[in-house]
N, C-alpha and C. Protein backbone atom coordinates (compact mmCIF):
# COMPACT_ATOMS: atom_id res chain seq x y z
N UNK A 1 137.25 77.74 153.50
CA UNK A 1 137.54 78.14 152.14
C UNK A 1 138.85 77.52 151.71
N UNK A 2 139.00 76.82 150.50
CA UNK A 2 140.31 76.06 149.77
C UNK A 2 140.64 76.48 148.44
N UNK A 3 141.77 77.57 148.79
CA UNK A 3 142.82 77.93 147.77
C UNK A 3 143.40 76.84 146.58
N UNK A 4 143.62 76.76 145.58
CA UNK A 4 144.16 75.71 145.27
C UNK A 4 145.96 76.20 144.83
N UNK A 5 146.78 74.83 144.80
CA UNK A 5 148.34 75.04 144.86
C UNK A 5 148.72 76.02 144.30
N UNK A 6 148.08 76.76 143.29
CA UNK A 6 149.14 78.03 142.75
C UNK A 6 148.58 79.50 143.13
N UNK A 7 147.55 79.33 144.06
CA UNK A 7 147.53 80.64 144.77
C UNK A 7 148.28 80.33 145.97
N UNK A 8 148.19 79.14 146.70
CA UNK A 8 148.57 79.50 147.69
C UNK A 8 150.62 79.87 147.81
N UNK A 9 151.00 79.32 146.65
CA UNK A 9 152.31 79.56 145.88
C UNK A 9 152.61 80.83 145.94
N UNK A 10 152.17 81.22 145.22
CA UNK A 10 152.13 82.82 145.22
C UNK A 10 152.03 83.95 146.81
N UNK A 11 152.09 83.24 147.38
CA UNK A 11 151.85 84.02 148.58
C UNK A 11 153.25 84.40 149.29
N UNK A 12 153.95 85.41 149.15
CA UNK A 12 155.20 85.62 149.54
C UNK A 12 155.04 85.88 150.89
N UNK A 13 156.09 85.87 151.49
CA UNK A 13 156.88 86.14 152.82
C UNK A 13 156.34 87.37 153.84
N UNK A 14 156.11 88.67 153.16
CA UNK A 14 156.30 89.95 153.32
C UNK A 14 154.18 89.44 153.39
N UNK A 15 153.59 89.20 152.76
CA UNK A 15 152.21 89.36 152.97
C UNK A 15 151.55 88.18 153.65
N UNK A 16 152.53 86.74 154.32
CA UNK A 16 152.22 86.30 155.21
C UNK A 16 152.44 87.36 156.21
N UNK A 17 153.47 87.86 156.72
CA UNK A 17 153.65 88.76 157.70
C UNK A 17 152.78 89.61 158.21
N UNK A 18 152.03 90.41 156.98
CA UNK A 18 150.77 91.19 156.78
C UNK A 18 149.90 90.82 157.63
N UNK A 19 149.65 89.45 156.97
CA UNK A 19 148.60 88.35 158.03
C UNK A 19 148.98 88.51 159.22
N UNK A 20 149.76 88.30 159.30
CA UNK A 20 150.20 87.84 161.03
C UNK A 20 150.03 89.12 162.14
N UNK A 21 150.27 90.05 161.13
CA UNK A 21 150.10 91.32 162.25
C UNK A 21 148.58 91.83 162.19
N UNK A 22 148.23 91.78 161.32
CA UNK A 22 146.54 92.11 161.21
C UNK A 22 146.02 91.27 162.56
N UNK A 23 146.33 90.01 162.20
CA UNK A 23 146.27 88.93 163.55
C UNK A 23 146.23 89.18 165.21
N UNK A 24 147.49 89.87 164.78
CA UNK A 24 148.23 90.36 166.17
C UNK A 24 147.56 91.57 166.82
N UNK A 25 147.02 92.49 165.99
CA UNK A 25 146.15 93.49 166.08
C UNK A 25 144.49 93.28 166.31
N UNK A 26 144.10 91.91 166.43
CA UNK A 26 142.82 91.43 166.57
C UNK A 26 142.90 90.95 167.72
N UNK A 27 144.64 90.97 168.57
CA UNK A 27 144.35 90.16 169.68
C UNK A 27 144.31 89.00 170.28
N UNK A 28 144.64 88.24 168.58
CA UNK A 28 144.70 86.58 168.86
C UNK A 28 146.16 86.43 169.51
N UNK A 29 146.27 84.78 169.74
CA UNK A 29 147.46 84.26 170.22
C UNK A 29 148.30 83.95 168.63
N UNK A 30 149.54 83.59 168.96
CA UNK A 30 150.09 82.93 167.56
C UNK A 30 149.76 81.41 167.40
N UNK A 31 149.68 80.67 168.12
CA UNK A 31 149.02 79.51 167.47
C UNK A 31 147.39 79.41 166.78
N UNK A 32 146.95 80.54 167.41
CA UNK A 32 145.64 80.59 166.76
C UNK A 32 145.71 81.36 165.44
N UNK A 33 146.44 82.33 165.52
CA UNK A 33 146.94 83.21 164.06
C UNK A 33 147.52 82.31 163.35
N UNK A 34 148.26 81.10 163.45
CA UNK A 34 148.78 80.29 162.62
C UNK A 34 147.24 78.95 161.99
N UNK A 35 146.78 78.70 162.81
CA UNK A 35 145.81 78.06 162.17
C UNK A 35 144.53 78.84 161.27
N UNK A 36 144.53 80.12 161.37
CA UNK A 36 143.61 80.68 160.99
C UNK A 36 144.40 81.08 159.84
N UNK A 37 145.08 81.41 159.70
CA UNK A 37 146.01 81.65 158.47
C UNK A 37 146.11 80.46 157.35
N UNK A 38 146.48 79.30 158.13
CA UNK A 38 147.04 78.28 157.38
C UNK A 38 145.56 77.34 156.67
N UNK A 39 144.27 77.65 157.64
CA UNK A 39 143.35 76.87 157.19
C UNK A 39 142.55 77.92 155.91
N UNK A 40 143.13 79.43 155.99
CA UNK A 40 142.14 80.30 154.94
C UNK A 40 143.54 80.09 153.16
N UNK A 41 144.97 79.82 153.88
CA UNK A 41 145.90 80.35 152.85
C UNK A 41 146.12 79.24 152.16
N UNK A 42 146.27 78.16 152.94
CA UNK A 42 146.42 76.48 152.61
C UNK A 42 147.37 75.85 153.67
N UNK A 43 147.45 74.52 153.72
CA UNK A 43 147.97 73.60 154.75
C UNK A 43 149.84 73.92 154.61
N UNK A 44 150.46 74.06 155.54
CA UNK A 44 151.71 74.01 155.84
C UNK A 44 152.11 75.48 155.14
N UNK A 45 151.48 76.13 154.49
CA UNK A 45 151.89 77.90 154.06
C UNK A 45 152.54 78.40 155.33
N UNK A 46 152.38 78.37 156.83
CA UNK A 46 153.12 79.06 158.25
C UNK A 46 153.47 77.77 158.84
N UNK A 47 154.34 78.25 159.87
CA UNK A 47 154.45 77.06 160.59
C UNK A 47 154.57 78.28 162.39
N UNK A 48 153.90 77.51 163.86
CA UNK A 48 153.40 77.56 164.57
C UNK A 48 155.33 78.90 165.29
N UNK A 49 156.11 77.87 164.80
CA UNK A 49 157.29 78.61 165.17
C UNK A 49 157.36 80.22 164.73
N UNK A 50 157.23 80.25 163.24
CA UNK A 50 157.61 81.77 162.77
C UNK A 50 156.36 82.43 163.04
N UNK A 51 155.29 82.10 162.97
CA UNK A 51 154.19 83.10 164.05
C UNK A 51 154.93 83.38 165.13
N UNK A 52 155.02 82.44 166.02
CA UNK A 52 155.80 83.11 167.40
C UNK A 52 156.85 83.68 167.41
N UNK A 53 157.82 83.78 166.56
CA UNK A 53 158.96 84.73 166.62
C UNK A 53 158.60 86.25 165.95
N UNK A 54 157.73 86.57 165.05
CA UNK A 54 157.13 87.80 164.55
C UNK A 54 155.97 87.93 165.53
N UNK A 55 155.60 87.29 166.36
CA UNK A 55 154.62 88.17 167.39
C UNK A 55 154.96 88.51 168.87
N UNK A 56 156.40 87.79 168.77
CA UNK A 56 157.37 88.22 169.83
C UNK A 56 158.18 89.73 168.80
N UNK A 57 158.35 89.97 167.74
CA UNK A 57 158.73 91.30 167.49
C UNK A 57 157.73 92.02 167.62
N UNK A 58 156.01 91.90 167.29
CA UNK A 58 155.49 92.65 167.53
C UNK A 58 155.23 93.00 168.74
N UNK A 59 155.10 92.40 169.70
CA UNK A 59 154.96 92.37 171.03
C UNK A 59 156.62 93.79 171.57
N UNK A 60 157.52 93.53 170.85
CA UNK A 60 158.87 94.83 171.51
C UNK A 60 158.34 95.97 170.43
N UNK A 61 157.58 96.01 169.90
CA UNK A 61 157.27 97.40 169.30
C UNK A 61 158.57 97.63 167.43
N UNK A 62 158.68 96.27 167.52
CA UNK A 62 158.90 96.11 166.19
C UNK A 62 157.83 95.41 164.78
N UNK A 63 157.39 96.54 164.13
CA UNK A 63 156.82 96.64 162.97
C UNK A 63 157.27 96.82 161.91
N UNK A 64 158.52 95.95 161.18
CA UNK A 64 159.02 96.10 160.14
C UNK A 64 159.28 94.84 159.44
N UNK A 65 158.36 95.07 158.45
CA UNK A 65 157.92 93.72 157.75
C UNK A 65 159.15 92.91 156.66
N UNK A 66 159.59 93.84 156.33
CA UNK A 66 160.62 93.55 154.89
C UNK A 66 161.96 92.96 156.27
N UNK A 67 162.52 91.98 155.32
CA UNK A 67 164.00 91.47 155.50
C UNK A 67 164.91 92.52 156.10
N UNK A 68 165.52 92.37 156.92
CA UNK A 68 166.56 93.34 157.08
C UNK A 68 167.70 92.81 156.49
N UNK A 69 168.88 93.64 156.05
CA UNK A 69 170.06 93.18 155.35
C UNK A 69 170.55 92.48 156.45
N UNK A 70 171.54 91.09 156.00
CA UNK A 70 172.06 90.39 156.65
C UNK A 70 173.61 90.91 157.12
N UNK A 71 174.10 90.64 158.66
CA UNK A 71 175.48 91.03 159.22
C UNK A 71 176.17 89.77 159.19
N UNK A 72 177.67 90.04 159.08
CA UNK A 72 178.38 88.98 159.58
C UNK A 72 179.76 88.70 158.00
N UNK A 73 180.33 87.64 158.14
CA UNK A 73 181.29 87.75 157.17
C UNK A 73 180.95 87.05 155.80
N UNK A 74 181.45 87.61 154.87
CA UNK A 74 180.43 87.33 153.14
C UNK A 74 180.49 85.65 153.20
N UNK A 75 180.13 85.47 152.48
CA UNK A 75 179.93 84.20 151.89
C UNK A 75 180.85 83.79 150.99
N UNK A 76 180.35 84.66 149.79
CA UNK A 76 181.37 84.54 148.70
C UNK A 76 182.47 84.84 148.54
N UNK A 77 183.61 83.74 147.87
CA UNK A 77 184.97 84.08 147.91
C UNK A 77 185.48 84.92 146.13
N UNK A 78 186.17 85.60 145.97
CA UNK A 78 186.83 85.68 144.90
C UNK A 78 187.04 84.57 144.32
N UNK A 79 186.58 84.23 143.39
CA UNK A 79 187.36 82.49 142.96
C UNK A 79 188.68 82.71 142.07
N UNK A 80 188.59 83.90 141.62
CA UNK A 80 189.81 83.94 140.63
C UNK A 80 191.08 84.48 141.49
N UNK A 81 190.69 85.33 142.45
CA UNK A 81 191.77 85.72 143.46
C UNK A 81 192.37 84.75 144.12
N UNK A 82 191.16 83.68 144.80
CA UNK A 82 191.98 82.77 145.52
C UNK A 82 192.88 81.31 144.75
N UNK A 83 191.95 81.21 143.30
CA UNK A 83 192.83 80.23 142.15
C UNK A 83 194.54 80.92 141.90
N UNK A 84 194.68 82.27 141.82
CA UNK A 84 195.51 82.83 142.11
C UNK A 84 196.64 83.08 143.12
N UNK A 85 196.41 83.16 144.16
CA UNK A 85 196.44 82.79 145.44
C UNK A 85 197.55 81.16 145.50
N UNK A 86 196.41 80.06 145.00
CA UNK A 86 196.89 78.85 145.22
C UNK A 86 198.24 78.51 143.69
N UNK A 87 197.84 78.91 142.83
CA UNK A 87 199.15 78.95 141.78
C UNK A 87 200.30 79.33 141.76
N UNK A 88 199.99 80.74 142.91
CA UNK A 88 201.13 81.21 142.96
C UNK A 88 201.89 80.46 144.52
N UNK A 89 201.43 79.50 145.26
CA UNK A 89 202.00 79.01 146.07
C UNK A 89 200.83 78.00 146.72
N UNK A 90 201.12 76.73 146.74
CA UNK A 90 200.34 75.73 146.40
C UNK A 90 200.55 75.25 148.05
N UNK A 91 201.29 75.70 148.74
CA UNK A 91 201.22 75.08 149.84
C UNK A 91 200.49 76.35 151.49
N UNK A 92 200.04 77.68 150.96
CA UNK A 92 199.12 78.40 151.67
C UNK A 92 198.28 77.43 151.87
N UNK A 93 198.12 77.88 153.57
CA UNK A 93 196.91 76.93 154.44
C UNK A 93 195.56 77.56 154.05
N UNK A 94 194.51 76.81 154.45
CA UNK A 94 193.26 77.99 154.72
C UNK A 94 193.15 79.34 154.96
N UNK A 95 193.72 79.23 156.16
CA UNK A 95 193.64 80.04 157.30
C UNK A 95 194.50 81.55 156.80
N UNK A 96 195.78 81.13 155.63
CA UNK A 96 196.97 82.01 155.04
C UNK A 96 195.72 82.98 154.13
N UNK A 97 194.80 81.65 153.66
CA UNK A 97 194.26 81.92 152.18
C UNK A 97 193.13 82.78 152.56
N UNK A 98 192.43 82.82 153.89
CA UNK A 98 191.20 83.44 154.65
C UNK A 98 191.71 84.90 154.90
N UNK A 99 193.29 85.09 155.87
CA UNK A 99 193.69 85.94 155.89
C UNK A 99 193.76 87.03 154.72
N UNK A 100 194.51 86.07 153.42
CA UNK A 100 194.60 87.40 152.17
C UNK A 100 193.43 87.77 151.42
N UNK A 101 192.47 87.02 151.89
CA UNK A 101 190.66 87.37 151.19
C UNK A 101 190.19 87.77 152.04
N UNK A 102 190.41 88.45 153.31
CA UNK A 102 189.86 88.81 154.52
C UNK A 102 188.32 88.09 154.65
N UNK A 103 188.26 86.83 154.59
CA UNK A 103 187.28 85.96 155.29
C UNK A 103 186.91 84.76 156.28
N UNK A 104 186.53 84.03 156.32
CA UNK A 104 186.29 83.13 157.17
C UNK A 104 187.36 82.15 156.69
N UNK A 105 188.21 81.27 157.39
CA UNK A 105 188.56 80.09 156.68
C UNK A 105 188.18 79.03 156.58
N UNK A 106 186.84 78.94 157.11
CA UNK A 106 185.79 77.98 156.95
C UNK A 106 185.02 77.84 155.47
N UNK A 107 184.68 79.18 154.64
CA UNK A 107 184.63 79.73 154.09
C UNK A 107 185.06 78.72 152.96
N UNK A 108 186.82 79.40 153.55
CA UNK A 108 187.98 79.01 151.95
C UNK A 108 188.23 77.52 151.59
N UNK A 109 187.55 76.95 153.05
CA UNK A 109 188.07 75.28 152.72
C UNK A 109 187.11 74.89 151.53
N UNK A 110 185.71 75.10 151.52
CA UNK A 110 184.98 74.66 150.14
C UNK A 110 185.32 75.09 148.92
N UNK A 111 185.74 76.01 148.87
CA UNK A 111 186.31 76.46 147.57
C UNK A 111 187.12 75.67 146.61
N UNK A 112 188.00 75.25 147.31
CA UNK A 112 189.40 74.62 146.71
C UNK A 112 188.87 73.32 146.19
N UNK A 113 188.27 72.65 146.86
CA UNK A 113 187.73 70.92 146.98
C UNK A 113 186.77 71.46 145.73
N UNK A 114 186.05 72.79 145.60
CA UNK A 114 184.98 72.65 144.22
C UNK A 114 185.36 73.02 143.09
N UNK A 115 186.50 73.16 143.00
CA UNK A 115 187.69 73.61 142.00
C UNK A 115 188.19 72.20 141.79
N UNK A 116 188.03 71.63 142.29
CA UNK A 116 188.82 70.04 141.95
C UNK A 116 190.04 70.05 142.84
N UNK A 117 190.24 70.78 143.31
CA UNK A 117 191.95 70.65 144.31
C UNK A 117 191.59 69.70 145.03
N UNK A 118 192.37 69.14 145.89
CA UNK A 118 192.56 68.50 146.90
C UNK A 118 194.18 69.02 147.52
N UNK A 119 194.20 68.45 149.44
CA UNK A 119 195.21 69.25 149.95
C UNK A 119 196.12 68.05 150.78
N UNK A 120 197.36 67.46 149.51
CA UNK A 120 198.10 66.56 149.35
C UNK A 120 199.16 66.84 149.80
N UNK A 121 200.57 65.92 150.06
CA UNK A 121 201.62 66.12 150.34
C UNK A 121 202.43 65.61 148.81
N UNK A 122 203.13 66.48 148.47
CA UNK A 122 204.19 66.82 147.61
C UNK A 122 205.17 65.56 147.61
N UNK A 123 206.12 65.08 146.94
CA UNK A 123 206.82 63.77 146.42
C UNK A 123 208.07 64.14 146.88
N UNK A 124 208.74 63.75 147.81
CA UNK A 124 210.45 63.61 148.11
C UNK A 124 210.90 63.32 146.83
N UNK A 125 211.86 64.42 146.72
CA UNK A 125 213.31 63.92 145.44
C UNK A 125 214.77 64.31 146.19
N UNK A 126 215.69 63.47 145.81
CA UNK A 126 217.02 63.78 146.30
C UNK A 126 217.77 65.33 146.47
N UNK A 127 218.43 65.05 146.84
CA UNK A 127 219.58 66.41 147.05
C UNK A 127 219.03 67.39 145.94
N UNK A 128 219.05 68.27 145.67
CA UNK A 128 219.06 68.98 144.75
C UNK A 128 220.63 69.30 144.28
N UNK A 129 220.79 68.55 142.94
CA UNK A 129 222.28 68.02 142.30
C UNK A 129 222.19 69.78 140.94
N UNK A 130 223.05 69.59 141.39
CA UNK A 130 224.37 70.50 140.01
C UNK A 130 224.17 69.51 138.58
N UNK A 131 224.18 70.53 137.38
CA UNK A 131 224.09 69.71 135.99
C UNK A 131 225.20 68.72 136.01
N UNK A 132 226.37 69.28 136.09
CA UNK A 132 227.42 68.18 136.25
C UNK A 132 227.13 66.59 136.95
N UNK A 133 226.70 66.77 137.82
CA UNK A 133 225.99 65.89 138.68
C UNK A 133 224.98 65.02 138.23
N UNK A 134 223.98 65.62 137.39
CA UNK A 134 222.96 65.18 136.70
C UNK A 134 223.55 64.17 135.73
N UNK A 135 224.56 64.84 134.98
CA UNK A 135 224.93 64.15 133.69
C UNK A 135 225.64 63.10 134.13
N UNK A 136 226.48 63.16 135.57
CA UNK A 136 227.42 62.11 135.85
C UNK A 136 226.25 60.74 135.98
N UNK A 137 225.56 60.96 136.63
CA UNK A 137 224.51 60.24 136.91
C UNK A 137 223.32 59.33 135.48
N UNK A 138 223.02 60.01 134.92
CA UNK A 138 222.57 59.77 133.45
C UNK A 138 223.91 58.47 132.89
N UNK A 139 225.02 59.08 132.71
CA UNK A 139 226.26 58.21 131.97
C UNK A 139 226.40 57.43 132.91
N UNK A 140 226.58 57.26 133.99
CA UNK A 140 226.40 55.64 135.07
C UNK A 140 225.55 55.10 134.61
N UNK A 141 224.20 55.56 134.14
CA UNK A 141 223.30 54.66 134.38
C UNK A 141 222.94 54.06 132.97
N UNK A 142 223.78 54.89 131.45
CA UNK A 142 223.78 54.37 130.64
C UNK A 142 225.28 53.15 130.40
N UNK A 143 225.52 53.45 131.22
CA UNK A 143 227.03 52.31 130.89
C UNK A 143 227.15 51.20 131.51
N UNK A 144 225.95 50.98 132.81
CA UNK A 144 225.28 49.97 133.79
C UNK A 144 224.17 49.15 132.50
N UNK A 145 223.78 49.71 132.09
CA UNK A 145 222.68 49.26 131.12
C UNK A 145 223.55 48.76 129.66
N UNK A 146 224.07 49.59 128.86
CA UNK A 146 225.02 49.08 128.34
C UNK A 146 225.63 47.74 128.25
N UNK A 147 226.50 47.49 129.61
CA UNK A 147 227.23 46.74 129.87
C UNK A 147 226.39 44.93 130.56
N UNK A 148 225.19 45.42 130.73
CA UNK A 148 224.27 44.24 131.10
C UNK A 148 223.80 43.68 130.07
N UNK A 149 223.96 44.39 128.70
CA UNK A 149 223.25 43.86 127.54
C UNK A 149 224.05 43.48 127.07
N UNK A 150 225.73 43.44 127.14
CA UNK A 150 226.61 42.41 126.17
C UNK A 150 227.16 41.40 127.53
N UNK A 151 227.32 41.45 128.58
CA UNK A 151 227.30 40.31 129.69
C UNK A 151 225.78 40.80 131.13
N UNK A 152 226.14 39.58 131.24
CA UNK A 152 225.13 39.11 132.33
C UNK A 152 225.74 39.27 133.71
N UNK A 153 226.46 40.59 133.92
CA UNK A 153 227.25 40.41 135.41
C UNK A 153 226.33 40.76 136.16
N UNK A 154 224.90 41.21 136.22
CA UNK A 154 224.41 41.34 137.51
C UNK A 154 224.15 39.74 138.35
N UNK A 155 223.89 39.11 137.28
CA UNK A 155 223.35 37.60 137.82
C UNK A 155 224.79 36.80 138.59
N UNK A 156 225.91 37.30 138.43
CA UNK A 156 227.29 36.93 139.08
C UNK A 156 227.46 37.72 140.26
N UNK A 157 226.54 38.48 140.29
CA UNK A 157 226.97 39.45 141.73
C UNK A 157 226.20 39.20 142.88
N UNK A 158 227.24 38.88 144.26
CA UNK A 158 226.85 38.74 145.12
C UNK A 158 227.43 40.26 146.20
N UNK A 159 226.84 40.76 146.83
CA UNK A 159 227.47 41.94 147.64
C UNK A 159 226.67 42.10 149.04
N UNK A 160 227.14 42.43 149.98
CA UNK A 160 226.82 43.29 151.08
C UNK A 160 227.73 43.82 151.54
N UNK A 161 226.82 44.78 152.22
CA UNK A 161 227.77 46.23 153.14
C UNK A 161 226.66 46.51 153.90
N UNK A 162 227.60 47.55 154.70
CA UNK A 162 227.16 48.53 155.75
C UNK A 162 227.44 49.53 155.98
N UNK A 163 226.43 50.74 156.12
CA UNK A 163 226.73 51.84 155.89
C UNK A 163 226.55 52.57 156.70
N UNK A 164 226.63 53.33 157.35
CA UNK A 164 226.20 54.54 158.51
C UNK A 164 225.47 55.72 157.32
N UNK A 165 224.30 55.94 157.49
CA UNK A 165 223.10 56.86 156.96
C UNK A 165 222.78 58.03 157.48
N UNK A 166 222.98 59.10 156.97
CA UNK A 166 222.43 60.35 158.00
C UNK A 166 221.29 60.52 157.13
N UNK A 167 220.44 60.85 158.51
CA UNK A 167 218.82 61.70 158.09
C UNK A 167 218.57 62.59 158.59
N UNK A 168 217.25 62.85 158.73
CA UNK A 168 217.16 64.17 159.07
C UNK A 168 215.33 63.61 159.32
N UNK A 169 214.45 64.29 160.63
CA UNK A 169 213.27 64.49 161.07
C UNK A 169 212.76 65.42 160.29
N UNK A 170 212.48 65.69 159.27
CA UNK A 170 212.14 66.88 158.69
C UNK A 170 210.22 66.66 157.92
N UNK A 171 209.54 67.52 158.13
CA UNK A 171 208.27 67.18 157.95
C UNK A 171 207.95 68.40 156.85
N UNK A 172 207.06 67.92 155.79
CA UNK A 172 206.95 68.58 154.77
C UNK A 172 205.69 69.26 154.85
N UNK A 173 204.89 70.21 153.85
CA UNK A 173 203.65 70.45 154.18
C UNK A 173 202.80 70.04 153.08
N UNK A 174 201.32 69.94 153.62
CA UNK A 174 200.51 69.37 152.00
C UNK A 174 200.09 70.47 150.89
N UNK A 175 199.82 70.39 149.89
CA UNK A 175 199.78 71.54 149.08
C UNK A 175 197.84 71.33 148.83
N UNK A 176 197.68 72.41 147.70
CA UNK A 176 196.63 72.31 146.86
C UNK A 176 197.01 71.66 145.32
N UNK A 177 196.37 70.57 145.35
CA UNK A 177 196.58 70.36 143.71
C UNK A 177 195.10 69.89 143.27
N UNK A 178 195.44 69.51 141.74
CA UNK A 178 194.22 69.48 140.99
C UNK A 178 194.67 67.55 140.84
N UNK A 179 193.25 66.98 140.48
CA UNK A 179 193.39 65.58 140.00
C UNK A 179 194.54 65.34 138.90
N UNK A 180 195.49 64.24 139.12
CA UNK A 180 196.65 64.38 138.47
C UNK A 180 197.66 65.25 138.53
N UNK A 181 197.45 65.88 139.24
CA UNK A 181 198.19 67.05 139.34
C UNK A 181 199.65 66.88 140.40
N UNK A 182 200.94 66.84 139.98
CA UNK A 182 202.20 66.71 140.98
C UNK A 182 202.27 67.77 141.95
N UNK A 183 202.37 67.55 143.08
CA UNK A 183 203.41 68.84 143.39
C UNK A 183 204.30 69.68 143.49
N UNK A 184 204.45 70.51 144.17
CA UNK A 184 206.24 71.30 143.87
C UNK A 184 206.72 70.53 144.85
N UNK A 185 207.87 69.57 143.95
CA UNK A 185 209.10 68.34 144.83
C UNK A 185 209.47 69.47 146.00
N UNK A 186 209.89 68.15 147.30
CA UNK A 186 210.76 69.12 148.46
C UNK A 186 212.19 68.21 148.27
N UNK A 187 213.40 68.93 148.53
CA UNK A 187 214.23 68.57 148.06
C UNK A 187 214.92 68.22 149.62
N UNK A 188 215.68 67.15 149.75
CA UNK A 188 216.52 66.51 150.82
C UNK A 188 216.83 67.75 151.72
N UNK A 189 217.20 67.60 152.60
CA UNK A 189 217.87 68.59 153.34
C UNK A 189 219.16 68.14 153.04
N UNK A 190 220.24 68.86 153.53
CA UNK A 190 221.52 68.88 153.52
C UNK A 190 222.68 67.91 154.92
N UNK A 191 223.35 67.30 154.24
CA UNK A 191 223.69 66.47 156.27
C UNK A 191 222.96 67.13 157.38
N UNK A 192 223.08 66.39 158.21
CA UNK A 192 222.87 66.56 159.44
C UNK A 192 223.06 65.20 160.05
N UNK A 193 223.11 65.55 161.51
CA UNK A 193 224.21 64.88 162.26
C UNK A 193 223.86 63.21 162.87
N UNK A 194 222.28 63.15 162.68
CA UNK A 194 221.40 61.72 163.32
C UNK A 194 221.87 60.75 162.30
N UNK A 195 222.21 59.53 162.61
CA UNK A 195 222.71 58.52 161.60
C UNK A 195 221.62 57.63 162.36
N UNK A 196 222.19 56.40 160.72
CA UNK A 196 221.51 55.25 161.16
C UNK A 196 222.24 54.17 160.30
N UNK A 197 222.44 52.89 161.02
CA UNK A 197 222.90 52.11 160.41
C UNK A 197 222.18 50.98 159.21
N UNK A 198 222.50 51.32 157.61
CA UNK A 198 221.92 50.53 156.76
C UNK A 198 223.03 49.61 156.02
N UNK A 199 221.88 48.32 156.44
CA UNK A 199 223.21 46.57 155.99
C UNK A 199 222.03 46.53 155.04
N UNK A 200 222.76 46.15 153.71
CA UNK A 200 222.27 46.27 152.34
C UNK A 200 223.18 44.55 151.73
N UNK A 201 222.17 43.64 151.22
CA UNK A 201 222.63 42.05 151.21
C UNK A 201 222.42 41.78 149.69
């Protein structure tokens, strides 16, 4: 007998099962309950596997046809909690961001990337300078400019030196940002004691 495609469509989950135990109650094997099924319901409707795993439940004296609710940790994240989350500090890891949503941080890594973020490293800027500082800096650099436009002294200048350089090993972290999006600058550290020698020609 041949069903055609929109009955055999119609045939949900819960009343293959039906089948299968009626099956199971006649005594057959599951590969034979699967072909007898599949040749009355239509071609590929069961497959040889999920017969055998529902006639291995029927076989422990489990008869319960419907879905059981699923265990384990949600799926879904807050999206507005964790957009929140990342605004208010752009450089929380996964793992920070899993912790304050109590979920997986496997979880939290898709989130961010489907939001458009990506998880970048932030732009070095100097010392963090005093206004005074700022402005001294601004007026150098207008009186350098200035002064190149009524003579030509850079093209007369010849210079080198040498300088002893302090740095610093210091490693920054990557943030969440959006396309185009800057980060929050990390600002120099303060001396410290490792030098290095820079000859500038």
């Amino acid at each position: 007998m041949e069903l055609d495609l929109e009955s055999e469509m119609k045939l949900s989950r819960r009343e293959l099962r039906v089948l299968l135990l009626h099956e199971f109650r006649l005594g057959r094997k599951a590969t034979e309950a699967t072909s007898n099924i599949c040749g009355t319901m239509g071609k590929d409707v069961l497959s040889i596997r999920t017969a055998q795993h529902w006639f291995h439940q029927f076989k422990n004296g489990n008869f319960e046809l419907d879905d059981l609710p699923h265990t384990g940790r949600p799926l879904e994240v807050d999206m507005n909690l964790l957009t929140q989350f990342i605004e208010q500090d752009p450089r929380l890891t996964t793992r920070c961001l899993a912790e304050r949503l109590g979920c997986s941080h496997i979880t939290v890594e898709t989130h961010p990337h489907e939001s458009g973020k990506t998880w970048k490293y932030g732009v070095w800027i100097p010392h963090e300078l005093s206004p005074i500082q700022l402005q001294q800096r601004v007026d150098a650099c207008m009186e350098l400019i200035t002064s190149h436009r009524n003579y030509q002294w850079l093209h007369n200048l010849i210079a080198g030196d040498e300088k002893w350089m302090l740095y610093i090993n210091y490693t920054y972290h990557r943030q969440w940002l959006s396309t185009g999006q800057t980060g929050v600058a990390t600002p120099k550290p303060d001396l410290h004691p490792k030098k290095v020698m820079l000859s500038v020609w």
